[in-house]
PDB file of N, CA and C in Angstrom:
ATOM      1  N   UNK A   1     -17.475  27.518  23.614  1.00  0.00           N
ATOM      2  CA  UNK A   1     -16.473  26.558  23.252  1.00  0.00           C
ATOM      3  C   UNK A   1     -17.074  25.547  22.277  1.00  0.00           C
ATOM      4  N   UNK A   2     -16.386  25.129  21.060  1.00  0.00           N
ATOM      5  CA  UNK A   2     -16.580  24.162  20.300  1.00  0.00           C
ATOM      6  C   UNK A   2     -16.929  22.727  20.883  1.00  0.00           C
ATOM      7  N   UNK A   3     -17.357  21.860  20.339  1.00  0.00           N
ATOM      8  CA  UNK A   3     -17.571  20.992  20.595  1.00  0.00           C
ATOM      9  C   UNK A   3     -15.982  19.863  20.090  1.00  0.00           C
ATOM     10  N   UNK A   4     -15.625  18.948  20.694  1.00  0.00           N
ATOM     11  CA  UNK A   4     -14.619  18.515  19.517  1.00  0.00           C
ATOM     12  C   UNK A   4     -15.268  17.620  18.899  1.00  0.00           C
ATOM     13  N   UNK A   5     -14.692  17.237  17.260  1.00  0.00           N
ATOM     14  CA  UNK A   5     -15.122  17.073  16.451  1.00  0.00           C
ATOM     15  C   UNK A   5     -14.206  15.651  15.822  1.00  0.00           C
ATOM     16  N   UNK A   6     -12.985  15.234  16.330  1.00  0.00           N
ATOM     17  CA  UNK A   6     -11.950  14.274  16.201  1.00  0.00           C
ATOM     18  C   UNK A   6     -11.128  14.760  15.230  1.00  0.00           C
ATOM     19  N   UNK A   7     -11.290  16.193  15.124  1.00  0.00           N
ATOM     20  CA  UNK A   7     -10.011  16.715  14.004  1.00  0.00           C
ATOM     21  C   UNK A   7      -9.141  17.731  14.714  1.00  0.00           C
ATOM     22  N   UNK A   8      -7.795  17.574  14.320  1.00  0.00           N
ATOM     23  CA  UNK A   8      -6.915  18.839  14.586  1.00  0.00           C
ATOM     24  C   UNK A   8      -6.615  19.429  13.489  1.00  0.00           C
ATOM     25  N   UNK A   9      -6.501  20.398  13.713  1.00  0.00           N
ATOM     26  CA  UNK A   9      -5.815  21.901  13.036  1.00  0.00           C
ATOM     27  C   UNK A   9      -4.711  21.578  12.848  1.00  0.00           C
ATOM     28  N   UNK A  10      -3.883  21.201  11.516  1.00  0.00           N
ATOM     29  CA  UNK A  10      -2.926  21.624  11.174  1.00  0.00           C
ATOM     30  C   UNK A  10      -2.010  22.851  10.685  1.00  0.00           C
ATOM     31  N   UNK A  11      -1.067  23.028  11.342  1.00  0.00           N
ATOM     32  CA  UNK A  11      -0.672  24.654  10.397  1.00  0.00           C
ATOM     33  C   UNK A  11       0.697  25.080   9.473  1.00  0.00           C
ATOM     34  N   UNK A  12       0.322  25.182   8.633  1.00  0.00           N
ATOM     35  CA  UNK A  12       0.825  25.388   7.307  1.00  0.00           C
ATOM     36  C   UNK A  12       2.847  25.123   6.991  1.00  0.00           C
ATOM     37  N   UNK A  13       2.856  26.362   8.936  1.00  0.00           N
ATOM     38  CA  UNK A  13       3.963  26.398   8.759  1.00  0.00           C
ATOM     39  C   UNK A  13       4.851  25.411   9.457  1.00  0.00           C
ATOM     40  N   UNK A  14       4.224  24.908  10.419  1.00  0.00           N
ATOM     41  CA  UNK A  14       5.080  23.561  10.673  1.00  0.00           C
ATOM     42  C   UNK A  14       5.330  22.599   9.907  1.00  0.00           C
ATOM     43  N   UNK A  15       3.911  22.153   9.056  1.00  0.00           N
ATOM     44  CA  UNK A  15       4.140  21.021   7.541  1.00  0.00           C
ATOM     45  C   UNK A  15       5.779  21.781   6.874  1.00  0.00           C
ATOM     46  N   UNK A  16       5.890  23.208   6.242  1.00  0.00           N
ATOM     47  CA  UNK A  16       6.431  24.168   5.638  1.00  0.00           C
ATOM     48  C   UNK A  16       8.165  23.616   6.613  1.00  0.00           C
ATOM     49  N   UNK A  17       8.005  23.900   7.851  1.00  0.00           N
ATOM     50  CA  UNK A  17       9.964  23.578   8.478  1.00  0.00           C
ATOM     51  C   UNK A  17       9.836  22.378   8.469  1.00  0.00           C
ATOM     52  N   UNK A  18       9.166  21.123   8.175  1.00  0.00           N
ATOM     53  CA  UNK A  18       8.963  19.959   8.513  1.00  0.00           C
ATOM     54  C   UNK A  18       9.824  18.911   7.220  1.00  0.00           C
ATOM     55  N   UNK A  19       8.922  20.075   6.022  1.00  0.00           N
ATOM     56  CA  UNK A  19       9.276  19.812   4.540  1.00  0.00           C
ATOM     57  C   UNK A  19      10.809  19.974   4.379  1.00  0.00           C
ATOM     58  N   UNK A  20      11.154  21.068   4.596  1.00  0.00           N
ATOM     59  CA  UNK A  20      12.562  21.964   4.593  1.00  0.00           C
ATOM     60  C   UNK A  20      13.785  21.136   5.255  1.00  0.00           C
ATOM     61  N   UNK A  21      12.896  20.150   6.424  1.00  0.00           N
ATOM     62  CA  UNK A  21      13.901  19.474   6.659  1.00  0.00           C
ATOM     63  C   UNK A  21      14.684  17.917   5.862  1.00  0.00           C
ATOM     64  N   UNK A  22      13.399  18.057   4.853  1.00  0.00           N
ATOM     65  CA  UNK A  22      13.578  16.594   4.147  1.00  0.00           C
ATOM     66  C   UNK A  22      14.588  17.103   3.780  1.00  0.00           C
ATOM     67  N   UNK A  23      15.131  18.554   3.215  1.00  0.00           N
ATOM     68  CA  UNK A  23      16.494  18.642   2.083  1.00  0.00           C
ATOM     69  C   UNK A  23      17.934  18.301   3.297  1.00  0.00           C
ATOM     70  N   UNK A  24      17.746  18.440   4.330  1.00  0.00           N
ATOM     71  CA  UNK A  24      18.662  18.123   5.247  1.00  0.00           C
ATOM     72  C   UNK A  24      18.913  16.648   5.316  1.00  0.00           C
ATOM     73  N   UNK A  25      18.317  15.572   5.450  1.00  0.00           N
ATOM     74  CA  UNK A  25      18.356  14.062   5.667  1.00  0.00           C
ATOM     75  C   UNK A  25      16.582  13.888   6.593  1.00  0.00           C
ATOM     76  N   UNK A  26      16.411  14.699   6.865  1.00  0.00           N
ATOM     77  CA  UNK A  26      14.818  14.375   7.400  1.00  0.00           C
ATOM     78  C   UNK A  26      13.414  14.082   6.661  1.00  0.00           C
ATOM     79  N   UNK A  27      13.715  13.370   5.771  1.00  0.00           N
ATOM     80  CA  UNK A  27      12.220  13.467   4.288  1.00  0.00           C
ATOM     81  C   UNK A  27      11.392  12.811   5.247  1.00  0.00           C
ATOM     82  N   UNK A  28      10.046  13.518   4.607  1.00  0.00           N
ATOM     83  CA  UNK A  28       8.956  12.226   5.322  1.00  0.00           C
ATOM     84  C   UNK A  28       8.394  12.898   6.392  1.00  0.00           C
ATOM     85  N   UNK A  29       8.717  13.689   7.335  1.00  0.00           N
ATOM     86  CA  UNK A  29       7.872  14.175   8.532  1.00  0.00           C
ATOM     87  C   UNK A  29       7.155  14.565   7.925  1.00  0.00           C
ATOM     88  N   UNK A  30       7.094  15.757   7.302  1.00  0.00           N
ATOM     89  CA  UNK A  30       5.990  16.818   7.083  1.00  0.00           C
ATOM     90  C   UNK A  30       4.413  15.616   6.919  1.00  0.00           C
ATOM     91  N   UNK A  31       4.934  14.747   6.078  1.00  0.00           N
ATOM     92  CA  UNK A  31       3.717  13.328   5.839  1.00  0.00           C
ATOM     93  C   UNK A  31       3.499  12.866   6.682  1.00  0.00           C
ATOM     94  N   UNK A  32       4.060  12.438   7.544  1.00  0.00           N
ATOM     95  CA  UNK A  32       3.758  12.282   9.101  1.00  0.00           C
ATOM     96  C   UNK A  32       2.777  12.618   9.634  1.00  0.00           C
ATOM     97  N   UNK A  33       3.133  14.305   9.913  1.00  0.00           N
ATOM     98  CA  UNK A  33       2.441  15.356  10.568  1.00  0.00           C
ATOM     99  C   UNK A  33       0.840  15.447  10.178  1.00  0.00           C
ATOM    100  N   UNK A  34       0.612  15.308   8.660  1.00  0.00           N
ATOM    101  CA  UNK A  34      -0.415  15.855   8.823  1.00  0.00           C
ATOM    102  C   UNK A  34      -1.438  14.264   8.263  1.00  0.00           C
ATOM    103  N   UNK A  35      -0.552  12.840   9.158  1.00  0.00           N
ATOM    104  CA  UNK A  35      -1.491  11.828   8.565  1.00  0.00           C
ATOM    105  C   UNK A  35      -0.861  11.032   7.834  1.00  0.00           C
ATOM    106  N   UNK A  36      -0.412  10.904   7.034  1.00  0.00           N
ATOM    107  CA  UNK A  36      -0.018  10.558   5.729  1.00  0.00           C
ATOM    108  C   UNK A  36       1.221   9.739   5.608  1.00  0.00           C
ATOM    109  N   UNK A  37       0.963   8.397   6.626  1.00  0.00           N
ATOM    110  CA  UNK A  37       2.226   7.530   6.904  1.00  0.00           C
ATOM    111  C   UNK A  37       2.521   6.950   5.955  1.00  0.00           C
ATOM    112  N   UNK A  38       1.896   5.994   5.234  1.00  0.00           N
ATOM    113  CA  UNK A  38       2.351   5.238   3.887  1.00  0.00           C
ATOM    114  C   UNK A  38       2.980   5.952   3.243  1.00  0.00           C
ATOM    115  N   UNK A  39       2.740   7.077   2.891  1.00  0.00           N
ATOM    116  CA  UNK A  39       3.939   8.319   2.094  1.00  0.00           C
ATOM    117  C   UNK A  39       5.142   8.563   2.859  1.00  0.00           C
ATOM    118  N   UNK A  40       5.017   8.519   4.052  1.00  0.00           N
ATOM    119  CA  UNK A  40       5.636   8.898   4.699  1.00  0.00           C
ATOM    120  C   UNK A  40       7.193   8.529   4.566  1.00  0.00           C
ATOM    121  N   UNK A  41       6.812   7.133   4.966  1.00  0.00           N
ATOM    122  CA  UNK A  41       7.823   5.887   5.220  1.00  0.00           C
ATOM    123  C   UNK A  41       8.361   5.921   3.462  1.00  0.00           C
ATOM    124  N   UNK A  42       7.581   5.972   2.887  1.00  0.00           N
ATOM    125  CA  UNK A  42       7.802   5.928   1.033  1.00  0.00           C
ATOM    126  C   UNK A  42       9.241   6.976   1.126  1.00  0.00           C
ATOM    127  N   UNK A  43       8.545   8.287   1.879  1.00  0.00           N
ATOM    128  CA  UNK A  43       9.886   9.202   1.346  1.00  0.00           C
ATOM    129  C   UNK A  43      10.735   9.123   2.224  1.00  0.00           C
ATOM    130  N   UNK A  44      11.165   8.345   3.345  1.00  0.00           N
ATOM    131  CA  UNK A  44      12.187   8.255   4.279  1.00  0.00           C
ATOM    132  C   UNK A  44      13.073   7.635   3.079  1.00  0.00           C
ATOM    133  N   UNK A  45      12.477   6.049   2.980  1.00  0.00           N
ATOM    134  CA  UNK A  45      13.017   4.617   1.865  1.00  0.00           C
ATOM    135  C   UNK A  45      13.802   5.592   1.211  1.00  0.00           C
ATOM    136  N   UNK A  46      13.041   6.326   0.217  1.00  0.00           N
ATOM    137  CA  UNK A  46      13.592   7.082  -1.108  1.00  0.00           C
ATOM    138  C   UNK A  46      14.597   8.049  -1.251  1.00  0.00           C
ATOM    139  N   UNK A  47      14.493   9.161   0.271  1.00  0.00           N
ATOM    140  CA  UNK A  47      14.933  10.083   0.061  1.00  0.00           C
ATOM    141  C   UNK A  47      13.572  11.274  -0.526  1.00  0.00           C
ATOM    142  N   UNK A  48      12.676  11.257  -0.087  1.00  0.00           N
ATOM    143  CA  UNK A  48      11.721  12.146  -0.569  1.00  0.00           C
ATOM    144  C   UNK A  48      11.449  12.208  -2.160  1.00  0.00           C
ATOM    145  N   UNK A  49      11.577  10.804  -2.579  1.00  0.00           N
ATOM    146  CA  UNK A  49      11.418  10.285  -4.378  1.00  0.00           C
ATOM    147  C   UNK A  49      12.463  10.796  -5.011  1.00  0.00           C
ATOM    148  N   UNK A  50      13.913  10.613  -4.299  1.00  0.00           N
ATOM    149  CA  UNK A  50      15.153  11.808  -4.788  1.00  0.00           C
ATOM    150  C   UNK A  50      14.616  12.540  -4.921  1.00  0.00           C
ATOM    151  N   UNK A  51      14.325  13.392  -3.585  1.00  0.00           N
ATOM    152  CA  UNK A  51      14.245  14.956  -3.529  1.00  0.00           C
ATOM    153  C   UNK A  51      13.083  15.854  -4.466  1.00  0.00           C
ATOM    154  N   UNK A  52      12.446  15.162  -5.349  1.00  0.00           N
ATOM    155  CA  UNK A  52      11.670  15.499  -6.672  1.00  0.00           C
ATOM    156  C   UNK A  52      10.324  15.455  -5.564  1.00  0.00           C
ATOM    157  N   UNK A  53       9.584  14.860  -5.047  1.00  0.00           N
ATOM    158  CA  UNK A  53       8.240  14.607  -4.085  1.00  0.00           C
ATOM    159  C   UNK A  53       8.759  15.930  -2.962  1.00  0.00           C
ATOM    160  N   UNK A  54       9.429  15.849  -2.472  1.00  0.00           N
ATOM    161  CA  UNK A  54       9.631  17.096  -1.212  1.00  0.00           C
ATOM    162  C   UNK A  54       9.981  18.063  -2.186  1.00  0.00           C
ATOM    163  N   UNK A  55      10.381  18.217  -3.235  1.00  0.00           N
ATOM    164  CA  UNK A  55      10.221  19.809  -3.963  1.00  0.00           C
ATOM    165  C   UNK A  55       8.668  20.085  -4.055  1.00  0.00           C
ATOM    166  N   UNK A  56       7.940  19.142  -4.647  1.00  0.00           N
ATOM    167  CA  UNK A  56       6.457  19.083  -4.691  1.00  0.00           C
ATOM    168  C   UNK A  56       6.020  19.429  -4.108  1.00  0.00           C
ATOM    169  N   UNK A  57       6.087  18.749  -3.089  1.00  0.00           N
ATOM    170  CA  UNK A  57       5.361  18.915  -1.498  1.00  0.00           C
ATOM    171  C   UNK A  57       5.256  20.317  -1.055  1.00  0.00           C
ATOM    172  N   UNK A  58       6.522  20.698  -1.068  1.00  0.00           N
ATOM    173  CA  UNK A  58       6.902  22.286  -0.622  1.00  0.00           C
ATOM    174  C   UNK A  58       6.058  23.468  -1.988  1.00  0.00           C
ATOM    175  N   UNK A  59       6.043  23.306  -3.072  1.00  0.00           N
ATOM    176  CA  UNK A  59       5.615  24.014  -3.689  1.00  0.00           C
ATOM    177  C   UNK A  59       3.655  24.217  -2.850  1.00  0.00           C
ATOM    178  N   UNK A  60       3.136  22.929  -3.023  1.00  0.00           N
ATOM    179  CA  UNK A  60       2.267  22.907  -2.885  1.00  0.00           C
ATOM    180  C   UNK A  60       1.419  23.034  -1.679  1.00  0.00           C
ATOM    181  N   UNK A  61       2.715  23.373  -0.449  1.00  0.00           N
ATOM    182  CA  UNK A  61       2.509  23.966   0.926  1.00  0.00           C
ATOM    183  C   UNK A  61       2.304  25.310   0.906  1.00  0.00           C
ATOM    184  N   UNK A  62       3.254  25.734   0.080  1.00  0.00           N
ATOM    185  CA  UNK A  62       3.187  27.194  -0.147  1.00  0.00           C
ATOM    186  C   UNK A  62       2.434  27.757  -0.996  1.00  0.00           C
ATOM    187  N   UNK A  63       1.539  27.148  -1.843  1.00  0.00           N
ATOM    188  CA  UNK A  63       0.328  27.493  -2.410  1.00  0.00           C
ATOM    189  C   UNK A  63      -1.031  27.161  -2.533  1.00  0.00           C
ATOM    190  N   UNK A  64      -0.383  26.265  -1.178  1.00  0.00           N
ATOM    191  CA  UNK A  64      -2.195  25.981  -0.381  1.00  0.00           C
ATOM    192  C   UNK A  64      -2.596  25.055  -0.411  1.00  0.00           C
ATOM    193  N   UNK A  65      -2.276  23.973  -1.510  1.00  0.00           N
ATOM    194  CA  UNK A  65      -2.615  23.095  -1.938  1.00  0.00           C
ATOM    195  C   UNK A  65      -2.547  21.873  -1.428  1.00  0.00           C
ATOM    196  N   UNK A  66      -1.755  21.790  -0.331  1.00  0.00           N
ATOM    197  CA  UNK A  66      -1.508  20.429   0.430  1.00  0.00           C
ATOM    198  C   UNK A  66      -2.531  20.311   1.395  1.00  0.00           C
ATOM    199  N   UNK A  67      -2.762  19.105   1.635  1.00  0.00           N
ATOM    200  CA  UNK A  67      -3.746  18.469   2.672  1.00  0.00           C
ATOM    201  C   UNK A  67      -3.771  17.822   3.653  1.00  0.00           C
ATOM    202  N   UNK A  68      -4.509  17.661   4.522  1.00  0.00           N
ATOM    203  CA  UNK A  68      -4.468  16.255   5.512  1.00  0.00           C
ATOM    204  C   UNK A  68      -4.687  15.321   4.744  1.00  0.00           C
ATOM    205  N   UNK A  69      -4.559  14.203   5.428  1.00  0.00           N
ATOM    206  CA  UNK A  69      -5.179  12.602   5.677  1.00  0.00           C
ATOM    207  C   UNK A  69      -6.600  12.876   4.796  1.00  0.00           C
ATOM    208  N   UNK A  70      -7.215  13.055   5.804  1.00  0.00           N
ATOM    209  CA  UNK A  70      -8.659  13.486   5.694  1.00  0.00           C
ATOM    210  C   UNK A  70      -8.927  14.365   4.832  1.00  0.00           C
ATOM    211  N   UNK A  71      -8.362  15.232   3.780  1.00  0.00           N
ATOM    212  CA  UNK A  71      -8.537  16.280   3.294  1.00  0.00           C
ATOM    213  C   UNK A  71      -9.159  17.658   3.254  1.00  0.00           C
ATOM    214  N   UNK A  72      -8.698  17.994   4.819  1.00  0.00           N
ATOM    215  CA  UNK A  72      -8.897  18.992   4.901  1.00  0.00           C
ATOM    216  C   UNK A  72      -7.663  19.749   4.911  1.00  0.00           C
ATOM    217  N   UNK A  73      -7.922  21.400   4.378  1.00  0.00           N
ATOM    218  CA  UNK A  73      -6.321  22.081   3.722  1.00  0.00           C
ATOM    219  C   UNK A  73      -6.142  22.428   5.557  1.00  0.00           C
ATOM    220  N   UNK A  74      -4.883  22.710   5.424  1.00  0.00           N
ATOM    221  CA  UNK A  74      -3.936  23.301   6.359  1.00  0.00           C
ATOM    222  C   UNK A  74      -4.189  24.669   6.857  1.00  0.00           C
ATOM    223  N   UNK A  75      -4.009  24.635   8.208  1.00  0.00           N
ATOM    224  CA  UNK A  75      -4.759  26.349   8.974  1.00  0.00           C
ATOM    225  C   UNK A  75      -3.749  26.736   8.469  1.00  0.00           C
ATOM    226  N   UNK A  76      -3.961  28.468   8.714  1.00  0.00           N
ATOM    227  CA  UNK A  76      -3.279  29.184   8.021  1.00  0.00           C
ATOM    228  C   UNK A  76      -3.283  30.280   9.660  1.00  0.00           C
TER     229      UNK A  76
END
């Protein structure tokens, strides 16, 4: 067994339905989830920067590119 280390595993695809829900009225979790409150609250205010930041977001979930807090990428 690992030792813990003060990090969790995030995974890809929860950030991924989290995102999906910003286009519904939910912006902002997925930032939540993996840390990332000041954004967070930014894309509730906004609407996910009218919708333009949660298109982002989502592109860049789905090509790996998104991160934690901490910057580490997302389990897969």
């Amino acid at each position: 067994m690992k030792p813990f280390t003060g990090s969790t595993k995030k995974t890809w695809i929860t950030a991924l339905v989290l995102c999906v829900l910003g286009f519904i009225g939910f912006g902002g979790l997925h930032r939540f989830y993996v840390g990332k409150v000041g954004t967070g609250i930014l894309w509730i205010l906004t609407c996910g920067l009218l919708g333009i930041g949660t298109v982002i977001d989502l592109v860049y979930i789905l090509t790996g590119g998104f991160r934690c807090k901490n910057g580490e990428p997302l389990y897969k």
